[in-house]
PDB file of N, CA and C in Angstrom:
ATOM      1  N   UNK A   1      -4.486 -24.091  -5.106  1.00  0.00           N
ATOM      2  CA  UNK A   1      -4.190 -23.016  -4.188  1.00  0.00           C
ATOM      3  C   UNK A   1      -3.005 -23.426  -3.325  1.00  0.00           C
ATOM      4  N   UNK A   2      -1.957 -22.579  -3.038  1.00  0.00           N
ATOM      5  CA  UNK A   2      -0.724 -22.807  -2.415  1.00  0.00           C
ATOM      6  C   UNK A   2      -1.114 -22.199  -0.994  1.00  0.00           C
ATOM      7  N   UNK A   3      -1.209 -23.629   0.127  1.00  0.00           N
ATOM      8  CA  UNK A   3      -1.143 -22.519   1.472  1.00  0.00           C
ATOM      9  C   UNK A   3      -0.380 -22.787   2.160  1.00  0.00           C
ATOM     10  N   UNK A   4       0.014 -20.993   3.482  1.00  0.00           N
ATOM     11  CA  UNK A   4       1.038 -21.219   4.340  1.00  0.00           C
ATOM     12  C   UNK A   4       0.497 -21.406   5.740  1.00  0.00           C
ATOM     13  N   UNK A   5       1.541 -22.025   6.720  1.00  0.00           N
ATOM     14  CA  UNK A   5       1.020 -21.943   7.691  1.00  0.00           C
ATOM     15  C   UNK A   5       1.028 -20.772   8.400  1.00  0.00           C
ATOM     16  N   UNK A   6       0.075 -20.824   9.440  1.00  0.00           N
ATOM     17  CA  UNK A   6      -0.019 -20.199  10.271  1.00  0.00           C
ATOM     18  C   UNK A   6       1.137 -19.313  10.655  1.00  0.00           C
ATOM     19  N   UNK A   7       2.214 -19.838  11.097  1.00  0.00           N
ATOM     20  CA  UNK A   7       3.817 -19.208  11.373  1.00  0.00           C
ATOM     21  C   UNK A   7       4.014 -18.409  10.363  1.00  0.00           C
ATOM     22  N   UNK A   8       3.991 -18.968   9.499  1.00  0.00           N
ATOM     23  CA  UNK A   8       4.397 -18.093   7.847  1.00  0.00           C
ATOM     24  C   UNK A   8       3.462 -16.778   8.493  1.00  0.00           C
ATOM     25  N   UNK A   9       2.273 -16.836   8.136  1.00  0.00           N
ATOM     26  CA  UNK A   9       1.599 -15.894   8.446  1.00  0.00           C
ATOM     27  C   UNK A   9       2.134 -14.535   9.125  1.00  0.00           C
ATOM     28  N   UNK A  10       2.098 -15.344  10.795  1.00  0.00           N
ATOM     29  CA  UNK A  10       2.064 -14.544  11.094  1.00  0.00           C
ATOM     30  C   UNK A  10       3.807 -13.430  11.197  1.00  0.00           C
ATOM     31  N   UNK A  11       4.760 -13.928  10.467  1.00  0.00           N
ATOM     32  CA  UNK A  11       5.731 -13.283  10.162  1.00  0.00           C
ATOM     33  C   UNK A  11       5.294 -11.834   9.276  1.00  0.00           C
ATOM     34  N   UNK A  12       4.116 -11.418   8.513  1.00  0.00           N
ATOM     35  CA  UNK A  12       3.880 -10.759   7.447  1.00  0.00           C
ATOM     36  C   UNK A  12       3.101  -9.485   8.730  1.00  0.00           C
ATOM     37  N   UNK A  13       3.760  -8.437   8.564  1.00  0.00           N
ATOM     38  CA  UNK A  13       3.227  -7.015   9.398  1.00  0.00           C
ATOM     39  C   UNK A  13       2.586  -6.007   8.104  1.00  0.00           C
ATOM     40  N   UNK A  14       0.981  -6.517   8.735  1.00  0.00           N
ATOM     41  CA  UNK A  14      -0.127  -5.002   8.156  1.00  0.00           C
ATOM     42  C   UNK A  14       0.101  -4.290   8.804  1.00  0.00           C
ATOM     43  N   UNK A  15       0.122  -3.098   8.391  1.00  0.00           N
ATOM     44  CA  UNK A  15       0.181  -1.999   9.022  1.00  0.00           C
ATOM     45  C   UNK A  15      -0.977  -0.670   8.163  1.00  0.00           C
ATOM     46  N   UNK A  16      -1.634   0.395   9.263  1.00  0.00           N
ATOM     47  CA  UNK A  16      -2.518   1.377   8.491  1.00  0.00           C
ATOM     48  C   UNK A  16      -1.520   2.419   8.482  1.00  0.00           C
ATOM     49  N   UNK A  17      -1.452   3.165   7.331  1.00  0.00           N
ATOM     50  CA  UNK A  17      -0.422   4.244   6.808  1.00  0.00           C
ATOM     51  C   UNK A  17      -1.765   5.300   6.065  1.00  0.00           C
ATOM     52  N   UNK A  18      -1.284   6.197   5.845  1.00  0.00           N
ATOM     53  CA  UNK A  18      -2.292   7.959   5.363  1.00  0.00           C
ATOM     54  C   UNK A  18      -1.400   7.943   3.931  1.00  0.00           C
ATOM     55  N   UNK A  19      -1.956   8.168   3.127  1.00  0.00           N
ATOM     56  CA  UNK A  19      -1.037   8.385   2.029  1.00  0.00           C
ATOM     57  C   UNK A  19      -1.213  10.035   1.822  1.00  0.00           C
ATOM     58  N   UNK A  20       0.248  10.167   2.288  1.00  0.00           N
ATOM     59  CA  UNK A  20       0.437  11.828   2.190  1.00  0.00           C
ATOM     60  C   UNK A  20       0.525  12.446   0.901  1.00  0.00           C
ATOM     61  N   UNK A  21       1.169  12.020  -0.012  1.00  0.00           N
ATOM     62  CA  UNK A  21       1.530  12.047  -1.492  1.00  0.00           C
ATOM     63  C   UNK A  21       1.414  11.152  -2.662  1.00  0.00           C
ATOM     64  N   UNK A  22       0.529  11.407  -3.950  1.00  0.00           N
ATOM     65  CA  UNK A  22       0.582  10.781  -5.162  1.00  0.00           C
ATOM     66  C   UNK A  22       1.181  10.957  -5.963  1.00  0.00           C
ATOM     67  N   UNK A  23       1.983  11.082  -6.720  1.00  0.00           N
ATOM     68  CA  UNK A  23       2.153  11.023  -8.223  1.00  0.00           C
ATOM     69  C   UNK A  23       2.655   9.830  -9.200  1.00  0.00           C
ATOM     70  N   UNK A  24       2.298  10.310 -10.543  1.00  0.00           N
ATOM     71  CA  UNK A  24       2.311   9.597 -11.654  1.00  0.00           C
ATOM     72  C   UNK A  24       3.793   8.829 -11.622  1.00  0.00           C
ATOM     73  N   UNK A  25       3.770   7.686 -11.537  1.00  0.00           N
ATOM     74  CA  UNK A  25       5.526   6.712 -11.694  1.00  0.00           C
ATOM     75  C   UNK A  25       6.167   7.236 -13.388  1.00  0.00           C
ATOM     76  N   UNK A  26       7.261   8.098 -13.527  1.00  0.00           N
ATOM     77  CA  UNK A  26       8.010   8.607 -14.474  1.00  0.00           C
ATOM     78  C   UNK A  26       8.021   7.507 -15.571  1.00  0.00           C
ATOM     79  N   UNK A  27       7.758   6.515 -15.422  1.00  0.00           N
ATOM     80  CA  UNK A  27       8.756   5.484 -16.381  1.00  0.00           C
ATOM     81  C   UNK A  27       7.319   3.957 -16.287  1.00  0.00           C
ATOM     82  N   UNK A  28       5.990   3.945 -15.852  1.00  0.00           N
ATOM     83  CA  UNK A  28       5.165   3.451 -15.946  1.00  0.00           C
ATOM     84  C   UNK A  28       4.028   3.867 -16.269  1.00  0.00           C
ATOM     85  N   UNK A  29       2.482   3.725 -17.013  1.00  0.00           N
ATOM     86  CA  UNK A  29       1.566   3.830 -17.099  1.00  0.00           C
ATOM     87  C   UNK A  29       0.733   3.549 -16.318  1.00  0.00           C
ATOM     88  N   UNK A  30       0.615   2.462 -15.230  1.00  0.00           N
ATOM     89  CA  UNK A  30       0.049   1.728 -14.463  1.00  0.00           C
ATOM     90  C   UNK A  30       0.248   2.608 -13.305  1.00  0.00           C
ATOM     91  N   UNK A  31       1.597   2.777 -13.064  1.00  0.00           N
ATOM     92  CA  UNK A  31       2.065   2.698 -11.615  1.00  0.00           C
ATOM     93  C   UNK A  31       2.137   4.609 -11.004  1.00  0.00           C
ATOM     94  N   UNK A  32       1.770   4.488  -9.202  1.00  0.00           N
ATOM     95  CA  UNK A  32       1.911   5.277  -8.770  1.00  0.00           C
ATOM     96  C   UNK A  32       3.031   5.186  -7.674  1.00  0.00           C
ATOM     97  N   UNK A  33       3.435   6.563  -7.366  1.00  0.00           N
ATOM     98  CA  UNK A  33       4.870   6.779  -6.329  1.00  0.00           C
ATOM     99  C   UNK A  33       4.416   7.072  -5.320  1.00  0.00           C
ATOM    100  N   UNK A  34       3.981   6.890  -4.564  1.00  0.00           N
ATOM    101  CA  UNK A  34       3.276   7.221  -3.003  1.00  0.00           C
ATOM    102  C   UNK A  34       4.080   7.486  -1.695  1.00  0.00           C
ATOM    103  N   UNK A  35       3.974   8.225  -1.007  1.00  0.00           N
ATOM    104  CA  UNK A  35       4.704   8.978  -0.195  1.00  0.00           C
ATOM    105  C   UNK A  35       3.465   8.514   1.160  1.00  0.00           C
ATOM    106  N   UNK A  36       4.053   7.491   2.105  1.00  0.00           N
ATOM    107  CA  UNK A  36       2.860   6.849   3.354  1.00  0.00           C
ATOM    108  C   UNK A  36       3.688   7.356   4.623  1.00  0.00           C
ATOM    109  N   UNK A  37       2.528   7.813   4.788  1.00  0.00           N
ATOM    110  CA  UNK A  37       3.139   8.064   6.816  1.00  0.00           C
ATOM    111  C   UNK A  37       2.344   7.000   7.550  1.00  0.00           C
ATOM    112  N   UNK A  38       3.317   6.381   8.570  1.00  0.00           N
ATOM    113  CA  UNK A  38       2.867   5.574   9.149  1.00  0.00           C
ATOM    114  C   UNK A  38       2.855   5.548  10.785  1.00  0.00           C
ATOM    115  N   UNK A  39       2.916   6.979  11.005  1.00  0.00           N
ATOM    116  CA  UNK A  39       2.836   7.411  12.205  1.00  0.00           C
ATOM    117  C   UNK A  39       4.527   7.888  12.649  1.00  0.00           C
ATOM    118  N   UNK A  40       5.139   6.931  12.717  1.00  0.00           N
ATOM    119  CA  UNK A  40       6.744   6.872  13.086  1.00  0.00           C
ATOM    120  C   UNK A  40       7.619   7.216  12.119  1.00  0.00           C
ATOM    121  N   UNK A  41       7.019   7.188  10.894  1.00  0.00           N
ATOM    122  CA  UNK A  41       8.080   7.220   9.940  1.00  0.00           C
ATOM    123  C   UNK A  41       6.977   7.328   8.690  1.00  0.00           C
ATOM    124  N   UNK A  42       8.210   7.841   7.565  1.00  0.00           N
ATOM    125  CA  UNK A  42       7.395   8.191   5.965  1.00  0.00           C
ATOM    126  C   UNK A  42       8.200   7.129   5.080  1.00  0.00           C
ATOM    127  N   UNK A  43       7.384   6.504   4.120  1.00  0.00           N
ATOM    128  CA  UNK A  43       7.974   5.542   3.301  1.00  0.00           C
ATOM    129  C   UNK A  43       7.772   5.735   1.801  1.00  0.00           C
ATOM    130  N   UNK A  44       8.448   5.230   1.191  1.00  0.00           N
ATOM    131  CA  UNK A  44       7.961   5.586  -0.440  1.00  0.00           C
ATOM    132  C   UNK A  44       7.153   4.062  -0.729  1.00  0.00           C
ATOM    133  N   UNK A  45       6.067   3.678  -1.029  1.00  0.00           N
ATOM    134  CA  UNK A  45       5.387   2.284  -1.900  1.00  0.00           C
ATOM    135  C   UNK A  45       5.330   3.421  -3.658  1.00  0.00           C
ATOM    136  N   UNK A  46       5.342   1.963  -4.421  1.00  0.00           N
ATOM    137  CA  UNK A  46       5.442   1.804  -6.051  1.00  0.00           C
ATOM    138  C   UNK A  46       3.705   1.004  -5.748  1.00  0.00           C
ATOM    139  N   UNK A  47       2.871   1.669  -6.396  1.00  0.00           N
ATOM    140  CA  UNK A  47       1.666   0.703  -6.433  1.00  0.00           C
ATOM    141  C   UNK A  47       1.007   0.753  -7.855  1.00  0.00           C
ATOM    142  N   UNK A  48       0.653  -0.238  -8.482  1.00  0.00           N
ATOM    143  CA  UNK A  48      -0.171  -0.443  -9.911  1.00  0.00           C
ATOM    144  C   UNK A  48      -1.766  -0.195  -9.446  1.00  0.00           C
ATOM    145  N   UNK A  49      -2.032   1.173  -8.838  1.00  0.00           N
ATOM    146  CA  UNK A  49      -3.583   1.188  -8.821  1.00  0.00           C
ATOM    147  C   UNK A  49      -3.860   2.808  -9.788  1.00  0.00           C
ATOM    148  N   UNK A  50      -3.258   2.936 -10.863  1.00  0.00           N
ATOM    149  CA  UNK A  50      -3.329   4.421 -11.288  1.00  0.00           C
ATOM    150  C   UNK A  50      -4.662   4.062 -12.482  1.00  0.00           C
ATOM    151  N   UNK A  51      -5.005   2.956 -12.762  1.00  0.00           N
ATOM    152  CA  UNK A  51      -6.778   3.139 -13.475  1.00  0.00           C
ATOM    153  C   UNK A  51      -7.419   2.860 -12.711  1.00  0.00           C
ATOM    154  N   UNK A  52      -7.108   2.688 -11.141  1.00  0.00           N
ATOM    155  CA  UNK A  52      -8.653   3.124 -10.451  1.00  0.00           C
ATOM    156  C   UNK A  52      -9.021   4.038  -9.582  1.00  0.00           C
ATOM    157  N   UNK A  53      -7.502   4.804  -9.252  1.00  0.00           N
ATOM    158  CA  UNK A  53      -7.860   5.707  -8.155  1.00  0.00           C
ATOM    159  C   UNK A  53      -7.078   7.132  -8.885  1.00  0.00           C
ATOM    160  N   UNK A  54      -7.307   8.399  -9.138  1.00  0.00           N
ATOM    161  CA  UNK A  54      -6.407   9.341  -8.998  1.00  0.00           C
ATOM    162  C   UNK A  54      -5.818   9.949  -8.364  1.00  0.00           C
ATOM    163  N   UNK A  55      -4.795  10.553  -8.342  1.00  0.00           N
ATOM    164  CA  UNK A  55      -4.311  11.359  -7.403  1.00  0.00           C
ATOM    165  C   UNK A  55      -5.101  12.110  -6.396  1.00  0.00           C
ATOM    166  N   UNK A  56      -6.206  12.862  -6.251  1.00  0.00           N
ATOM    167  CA  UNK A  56      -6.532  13.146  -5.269  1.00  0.00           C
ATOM    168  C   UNK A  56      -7.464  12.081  -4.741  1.00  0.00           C
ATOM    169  N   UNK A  57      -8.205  10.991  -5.121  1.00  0.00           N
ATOM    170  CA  UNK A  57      -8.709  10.190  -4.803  1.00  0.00           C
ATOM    171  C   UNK A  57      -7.981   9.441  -3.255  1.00  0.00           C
ATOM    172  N   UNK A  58      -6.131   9.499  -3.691  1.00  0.00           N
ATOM    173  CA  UNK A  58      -5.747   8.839  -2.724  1.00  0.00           C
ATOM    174  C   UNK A  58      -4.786   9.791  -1.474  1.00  0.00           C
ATOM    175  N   UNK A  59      -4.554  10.575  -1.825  1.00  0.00           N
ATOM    176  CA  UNK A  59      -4.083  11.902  -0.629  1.00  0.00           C
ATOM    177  C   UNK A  59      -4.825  11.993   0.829  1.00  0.00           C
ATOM    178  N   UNK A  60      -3.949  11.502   1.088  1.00  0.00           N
ATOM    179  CA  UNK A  60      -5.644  11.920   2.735  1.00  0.00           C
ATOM    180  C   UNK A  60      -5.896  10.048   3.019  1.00  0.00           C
ATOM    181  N   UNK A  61      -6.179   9.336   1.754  1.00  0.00           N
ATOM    182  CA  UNK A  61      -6.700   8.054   2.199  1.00  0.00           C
ATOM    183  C   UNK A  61      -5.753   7.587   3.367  1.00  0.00           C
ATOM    184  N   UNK A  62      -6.622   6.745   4.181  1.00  0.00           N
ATOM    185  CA  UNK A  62      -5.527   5.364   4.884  1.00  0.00           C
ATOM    186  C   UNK A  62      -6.035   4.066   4.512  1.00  0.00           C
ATOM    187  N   UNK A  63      -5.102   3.017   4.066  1.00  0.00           N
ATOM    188  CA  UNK A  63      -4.993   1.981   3.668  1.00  0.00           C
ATOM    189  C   UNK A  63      -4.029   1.048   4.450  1.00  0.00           C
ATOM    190  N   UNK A  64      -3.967  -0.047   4.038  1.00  0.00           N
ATOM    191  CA  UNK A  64      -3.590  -1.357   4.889  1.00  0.00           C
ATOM    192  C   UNK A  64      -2.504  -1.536   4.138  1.00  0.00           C
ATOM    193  N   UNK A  65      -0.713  -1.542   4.655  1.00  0.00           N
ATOM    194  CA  UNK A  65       0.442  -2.165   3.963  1.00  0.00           C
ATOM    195  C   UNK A  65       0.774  -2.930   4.516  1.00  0.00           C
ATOM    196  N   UNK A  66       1.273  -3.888   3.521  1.00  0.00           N
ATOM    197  CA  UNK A  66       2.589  -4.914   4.360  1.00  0.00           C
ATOM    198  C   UNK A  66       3.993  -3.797   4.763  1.00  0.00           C
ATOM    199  N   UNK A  67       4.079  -4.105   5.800  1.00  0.00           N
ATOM    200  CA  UNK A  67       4.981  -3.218   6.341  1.00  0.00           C
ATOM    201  C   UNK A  67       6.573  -3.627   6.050  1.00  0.00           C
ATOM    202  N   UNK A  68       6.817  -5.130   6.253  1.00  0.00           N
ATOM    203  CA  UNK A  68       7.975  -5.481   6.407  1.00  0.00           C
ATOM    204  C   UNK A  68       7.890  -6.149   5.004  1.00  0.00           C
ATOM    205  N   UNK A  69       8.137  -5.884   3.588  1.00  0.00           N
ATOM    206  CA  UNK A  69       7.993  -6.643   2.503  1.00  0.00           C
ATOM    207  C   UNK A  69       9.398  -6.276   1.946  1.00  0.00           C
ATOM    208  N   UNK A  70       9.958  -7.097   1.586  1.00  0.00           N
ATOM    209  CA  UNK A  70      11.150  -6.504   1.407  1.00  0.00           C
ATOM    210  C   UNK A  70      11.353  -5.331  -0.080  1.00  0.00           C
ATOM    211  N   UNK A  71      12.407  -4.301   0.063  1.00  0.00           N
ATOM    212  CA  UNK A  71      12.226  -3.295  -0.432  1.00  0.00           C
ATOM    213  C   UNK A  71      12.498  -3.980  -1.435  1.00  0.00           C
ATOM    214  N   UNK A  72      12.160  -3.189  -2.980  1.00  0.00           N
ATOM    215  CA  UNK A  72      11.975  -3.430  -4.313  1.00  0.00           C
ATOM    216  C   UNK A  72      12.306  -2.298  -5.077  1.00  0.00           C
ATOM    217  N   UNK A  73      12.774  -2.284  -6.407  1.00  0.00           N
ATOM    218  CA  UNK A  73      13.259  -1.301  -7.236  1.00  0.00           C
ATOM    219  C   UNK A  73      12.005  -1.344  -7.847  1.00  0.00           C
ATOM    220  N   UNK A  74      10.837  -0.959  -8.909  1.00  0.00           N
ATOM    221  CA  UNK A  74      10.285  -0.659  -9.911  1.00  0.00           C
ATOM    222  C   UNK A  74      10.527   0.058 -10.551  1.00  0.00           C
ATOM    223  N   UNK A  75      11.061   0.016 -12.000  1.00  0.00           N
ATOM    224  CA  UNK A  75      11.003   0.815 -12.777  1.00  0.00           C
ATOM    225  C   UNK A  75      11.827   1.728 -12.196  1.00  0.00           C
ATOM    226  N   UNK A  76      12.917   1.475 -11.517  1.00  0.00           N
ATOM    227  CA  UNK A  76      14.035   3.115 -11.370  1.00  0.00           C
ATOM    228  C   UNK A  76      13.781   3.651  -9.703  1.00  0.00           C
ATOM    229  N   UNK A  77      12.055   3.398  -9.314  1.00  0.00           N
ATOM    230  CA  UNK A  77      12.033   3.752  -8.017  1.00  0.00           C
ATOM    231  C   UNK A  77      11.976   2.826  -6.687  1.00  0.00           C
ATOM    232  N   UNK A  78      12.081   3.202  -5.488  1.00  0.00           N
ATOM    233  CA  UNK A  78      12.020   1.872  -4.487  1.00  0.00           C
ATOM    234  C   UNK A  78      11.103   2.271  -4.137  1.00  0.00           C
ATOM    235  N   UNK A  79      10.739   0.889  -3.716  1.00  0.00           N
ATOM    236  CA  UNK A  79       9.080   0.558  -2.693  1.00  0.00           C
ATOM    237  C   UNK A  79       9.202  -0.287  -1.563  1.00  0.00           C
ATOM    238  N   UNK A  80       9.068   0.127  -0.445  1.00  0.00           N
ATOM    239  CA  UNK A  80       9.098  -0.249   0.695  1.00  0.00           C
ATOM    240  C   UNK A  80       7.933  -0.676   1.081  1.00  0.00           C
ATOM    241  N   UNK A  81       7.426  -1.574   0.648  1.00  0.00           N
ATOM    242  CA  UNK A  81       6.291  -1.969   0.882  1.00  0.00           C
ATOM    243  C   UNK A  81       4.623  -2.429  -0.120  1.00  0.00           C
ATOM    244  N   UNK A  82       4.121  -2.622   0.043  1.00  0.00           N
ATOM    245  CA  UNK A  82       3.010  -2.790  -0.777  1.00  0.00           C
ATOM    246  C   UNK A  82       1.727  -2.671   0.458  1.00  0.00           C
ATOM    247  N   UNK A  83       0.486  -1.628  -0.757  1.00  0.00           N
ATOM    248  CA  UNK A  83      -0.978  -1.940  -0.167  1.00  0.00           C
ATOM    249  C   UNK A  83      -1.678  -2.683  -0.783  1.00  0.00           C
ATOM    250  N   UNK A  84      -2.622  -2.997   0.127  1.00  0.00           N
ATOM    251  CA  UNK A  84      -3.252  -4.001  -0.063  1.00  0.00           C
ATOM    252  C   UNK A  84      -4.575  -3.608  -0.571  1.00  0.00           C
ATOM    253  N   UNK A  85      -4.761  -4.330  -2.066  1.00  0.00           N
ATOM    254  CA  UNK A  85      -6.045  -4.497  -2.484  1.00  0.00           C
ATOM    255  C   UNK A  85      -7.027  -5.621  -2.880  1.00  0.00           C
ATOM    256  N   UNK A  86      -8.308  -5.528  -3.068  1.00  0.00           N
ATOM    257  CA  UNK A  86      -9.002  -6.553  -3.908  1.00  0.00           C
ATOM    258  C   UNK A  86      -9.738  -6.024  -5.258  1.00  0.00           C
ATOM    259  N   UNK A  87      -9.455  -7.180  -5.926  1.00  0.00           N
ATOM    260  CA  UNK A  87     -10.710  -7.039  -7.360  1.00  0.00           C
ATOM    261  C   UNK A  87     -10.766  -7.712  -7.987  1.00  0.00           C
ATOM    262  N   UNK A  88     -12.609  -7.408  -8.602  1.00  0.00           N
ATOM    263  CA  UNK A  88     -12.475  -8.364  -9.619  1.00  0.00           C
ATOM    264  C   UNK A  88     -12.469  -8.269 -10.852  1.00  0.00           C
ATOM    265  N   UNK A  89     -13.355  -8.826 -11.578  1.00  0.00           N
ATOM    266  CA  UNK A  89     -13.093  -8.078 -13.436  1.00  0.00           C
ATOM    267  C   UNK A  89     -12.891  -7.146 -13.511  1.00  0.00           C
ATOM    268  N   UNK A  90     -14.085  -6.107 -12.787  1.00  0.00           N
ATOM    269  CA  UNK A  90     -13.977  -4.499 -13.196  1.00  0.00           C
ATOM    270  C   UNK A  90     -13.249  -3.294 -12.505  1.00  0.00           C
ATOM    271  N   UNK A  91     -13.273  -3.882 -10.769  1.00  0.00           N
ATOM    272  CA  UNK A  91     -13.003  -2.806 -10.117  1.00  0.00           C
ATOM    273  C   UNK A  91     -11.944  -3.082  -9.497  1.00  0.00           C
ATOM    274  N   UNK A  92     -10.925  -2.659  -9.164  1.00  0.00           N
ATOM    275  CA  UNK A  92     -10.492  -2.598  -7.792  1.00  0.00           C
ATOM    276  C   UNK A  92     -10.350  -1.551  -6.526  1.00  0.00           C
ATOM    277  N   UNK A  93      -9.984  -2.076  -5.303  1.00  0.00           N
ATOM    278  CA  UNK A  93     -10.246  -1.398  -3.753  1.00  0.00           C
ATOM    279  C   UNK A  93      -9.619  -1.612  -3.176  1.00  0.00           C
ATOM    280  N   UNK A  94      -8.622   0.121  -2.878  1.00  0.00           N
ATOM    281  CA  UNK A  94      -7.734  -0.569  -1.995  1.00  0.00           C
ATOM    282  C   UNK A  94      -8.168  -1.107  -0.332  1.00  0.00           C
ATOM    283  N   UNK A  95      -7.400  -1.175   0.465  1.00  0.00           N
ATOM    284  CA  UNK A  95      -7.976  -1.621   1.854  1.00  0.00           C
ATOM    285  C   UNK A  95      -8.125  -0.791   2.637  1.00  0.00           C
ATOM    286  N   UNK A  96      -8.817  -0.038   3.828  1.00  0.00           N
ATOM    287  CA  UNK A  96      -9.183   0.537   4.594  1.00  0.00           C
ATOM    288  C   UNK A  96      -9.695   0.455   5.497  1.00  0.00           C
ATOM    289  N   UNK A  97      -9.609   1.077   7.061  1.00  0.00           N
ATOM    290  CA  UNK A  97     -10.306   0.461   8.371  1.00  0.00           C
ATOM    291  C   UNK A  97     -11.618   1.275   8.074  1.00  0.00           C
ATOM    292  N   UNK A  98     -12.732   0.649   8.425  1.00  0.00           N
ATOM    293  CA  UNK A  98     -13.905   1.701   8.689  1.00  0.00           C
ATOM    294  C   UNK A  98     -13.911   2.150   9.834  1.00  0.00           C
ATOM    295  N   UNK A  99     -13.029   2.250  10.436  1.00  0.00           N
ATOM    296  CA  UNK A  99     -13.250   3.450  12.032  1.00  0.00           C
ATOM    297  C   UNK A  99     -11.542   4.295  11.903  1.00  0.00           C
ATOM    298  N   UNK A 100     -11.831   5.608  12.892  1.00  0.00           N
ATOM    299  CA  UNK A 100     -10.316   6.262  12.746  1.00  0.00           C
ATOM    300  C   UNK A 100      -9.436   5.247  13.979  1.00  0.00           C
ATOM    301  N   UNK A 101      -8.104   4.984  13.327  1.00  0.00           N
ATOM    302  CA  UNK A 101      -6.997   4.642  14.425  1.00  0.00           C
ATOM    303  C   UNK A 101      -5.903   4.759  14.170  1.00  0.00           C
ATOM    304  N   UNK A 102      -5.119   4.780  15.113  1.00  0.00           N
ATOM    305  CA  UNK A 102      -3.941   5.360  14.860  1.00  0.00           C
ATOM    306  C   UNK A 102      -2.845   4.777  13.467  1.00  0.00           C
ATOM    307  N   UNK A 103      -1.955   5.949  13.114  1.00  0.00           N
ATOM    308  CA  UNK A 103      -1.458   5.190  12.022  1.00  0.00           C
ATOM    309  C   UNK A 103      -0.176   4.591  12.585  1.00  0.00           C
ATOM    310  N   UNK A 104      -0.143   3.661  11.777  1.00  0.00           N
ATOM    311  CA  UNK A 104       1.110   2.502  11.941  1.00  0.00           C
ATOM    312  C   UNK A 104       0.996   0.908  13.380  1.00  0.00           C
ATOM    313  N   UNK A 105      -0.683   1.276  13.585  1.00  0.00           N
ATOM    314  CA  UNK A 105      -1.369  -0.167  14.324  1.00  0.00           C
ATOM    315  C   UNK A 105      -1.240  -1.002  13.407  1.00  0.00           C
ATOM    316  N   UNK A 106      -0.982  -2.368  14.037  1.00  0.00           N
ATOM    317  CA  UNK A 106      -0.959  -3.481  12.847  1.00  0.00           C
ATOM    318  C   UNK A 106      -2.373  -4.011  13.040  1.00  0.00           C
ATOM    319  N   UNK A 107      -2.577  -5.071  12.041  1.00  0.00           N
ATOM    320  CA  UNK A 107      -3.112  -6.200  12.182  1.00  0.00           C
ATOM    321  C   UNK A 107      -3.314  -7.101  13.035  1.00  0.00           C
ATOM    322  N   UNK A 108      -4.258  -7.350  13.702  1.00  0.00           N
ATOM    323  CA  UNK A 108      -3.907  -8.271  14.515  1.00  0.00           C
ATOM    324  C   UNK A 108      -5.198  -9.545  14.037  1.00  0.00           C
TER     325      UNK A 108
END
């Protein structure tokens, strides 16, 4: 296991975002184009969760991004970011607060 310190750490901004918009990534099987409001602002994320969640599954959701990840091309589109999930063999989940709060609070 590779670990960072603490500092490292805490350079990396979670942030809770609403995912306003899904659709299917043009040019992937895996991947979805997501359209996140994060209170202040709307961002596009590229995410590989399209065999576990569908499109309306994730509309409406709020989930946990790295906020400051640096932007990325996939496949033709940019992603400003990544959410955060876990899994194991079978399932995966993305991340979510269990209480309402505002969007674009970080992590602390």
């Amino acid at each position: 296991m590779h670990t960072i310190s603490f500092d490292e750490f805490k350079k990396i901004e979670i942030a809770l975002a609403e995912i306003k918009e899904a659709k299917e990534h043009p040019n992937a099987d895996r991947l979805y184009v997501l359209q996140v409001d994060l209170g202040d602002e709307t961002r596009q994320l590229v995410a590989g969760i399209r065999h576990a969640y569908t499109t309306d599954e994730l509309v409406g959701k709020k989930v946990m991004i790295v906020k400051n990840l640096e932007p990325a091309t996939i496949r033709g589109e940019e992603s400003k970011g990544m959410i955060l999930a876990v899994s194991d063999d079978d399932t995966l989940s993305v991340l979510s607060p269990e209480r309402d709060i505002k969007l674009g609070s970080l992590a602390k």
